[in-house]
C-alpha atoms as a PDB file:
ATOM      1  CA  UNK A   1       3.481 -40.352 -24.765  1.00  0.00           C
ATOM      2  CA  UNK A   2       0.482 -38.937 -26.268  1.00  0.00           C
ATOM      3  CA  UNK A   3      -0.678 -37.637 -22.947  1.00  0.00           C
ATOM      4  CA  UNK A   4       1.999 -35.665 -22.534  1.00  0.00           C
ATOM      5  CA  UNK A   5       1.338 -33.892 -26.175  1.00  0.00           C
ATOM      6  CA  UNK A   6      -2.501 -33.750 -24.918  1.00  0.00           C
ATOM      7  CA  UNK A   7      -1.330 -32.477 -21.757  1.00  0.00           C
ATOM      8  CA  UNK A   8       0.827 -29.245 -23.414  1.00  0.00           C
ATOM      9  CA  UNK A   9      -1.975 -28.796 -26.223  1.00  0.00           C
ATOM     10  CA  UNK A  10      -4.360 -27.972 -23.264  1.00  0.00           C
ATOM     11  CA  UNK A  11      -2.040 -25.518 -21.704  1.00  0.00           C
ATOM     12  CA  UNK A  12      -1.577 -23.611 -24.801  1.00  0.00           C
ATOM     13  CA  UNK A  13      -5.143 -23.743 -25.575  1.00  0.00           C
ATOM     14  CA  UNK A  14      -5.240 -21.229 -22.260  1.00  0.00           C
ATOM     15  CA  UNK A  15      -3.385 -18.992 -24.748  1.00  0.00           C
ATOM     16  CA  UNK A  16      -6.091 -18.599 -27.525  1.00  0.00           C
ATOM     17  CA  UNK A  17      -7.560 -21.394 -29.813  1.00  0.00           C
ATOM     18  CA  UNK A  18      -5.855 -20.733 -32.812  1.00  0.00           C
ATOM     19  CA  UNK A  19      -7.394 -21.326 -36.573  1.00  0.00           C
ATOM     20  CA  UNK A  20      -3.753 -23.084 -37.681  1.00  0.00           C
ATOM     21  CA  UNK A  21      -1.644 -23.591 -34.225  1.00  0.00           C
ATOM     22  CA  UNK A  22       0.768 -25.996 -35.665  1.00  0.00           C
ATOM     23  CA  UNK A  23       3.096 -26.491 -37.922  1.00  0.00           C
ATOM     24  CA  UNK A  24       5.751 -29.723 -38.281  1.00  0.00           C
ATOM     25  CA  UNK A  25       8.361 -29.397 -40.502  1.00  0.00           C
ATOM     26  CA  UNK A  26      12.528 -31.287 -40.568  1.00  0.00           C
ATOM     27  CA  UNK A  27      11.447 -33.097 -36.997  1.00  0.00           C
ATOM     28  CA  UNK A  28      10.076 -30.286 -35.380  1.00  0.00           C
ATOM     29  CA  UNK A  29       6.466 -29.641 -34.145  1.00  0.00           C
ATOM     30  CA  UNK A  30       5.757 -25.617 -33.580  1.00  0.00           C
ATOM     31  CA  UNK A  31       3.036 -24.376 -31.797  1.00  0.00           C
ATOM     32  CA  UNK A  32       2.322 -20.559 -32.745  1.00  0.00           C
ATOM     33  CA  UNK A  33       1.439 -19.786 -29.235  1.00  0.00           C
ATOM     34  CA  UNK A  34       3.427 -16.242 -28.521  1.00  0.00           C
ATOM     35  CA  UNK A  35       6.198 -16.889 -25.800  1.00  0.00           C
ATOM     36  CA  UNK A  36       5.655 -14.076 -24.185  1.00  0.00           C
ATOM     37  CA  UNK A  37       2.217 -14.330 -22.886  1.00  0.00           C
ATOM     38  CA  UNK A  38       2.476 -17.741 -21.528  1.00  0.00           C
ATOM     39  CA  UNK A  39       3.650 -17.350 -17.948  1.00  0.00           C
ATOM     40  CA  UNK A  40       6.449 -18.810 -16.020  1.00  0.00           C
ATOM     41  CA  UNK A  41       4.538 -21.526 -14.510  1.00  0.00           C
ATOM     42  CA  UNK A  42       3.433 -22.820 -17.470  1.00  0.00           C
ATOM     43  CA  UNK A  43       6.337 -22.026 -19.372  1.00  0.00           C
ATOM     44  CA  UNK A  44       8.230 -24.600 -17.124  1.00  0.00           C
ATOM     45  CA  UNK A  45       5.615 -27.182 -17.408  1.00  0.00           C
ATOM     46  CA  UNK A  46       5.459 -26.779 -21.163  1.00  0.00           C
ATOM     47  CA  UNK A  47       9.788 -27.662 -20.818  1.00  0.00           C
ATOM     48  CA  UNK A  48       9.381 -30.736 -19.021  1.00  0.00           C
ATOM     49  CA  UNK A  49       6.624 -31.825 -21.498  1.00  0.00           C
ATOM     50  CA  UNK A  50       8.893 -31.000 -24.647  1.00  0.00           C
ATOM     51  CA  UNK A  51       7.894 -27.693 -25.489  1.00  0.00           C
ATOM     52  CA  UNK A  52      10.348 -24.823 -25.340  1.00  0.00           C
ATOM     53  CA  UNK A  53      10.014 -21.363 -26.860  1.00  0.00           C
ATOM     54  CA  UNK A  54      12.625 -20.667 -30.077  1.00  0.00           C
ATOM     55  CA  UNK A  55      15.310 -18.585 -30.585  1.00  0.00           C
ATOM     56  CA  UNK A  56      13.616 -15.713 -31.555  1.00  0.00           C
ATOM     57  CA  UNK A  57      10.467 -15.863 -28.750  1.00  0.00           C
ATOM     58  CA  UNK A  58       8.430 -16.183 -31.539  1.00  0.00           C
ATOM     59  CA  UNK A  59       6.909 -19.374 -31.060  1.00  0.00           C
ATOM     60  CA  UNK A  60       7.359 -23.017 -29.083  1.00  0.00           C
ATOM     61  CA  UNK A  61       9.117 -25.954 -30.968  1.00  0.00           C
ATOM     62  CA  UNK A  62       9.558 -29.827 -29.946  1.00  0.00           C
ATOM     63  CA  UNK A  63      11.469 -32.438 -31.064  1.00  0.00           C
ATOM     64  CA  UNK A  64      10.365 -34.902 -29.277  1.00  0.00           C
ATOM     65  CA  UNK A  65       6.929 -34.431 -31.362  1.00  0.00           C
ATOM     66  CA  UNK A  66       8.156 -33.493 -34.284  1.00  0.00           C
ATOM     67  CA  UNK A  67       7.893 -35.859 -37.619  1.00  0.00           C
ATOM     68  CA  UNK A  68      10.368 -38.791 -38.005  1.00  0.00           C
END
């Protein structure tokens, strides 16, 4: 739902209002928001919306927004 991506986009923006904060590429939507200071809290709501943070704790990624 588009509220949900609204919903996450508004907890990130907590995290600094980035010039480019996205990037979508092979079905995936990243959000350059730096894992590590988002907090638990919203770290867990940012999961249940479709946002989790990558491999490297570099970033969050979703598939469920990416392109398709």
């Amino acid at each position: 739902m588009l509220s949900d991506l609204i919903t996450a986009l508004q907890i990130f923006l907590k995290y600094g209002d980035l010039s480019s904060p996205t990037h979508c590429e092979h079905d995936c939507l990243t959000v350059c928001v730096n894992p590590d200071k988002v907090t638990t809290v919203d770290k867990i709501a940012l999961s249940k919306l479709g946002f989790d943070d990558d491999e490297d704790g570099d970033f969050f990624k979703s598939y469920r927004f990416g392109s398709a």
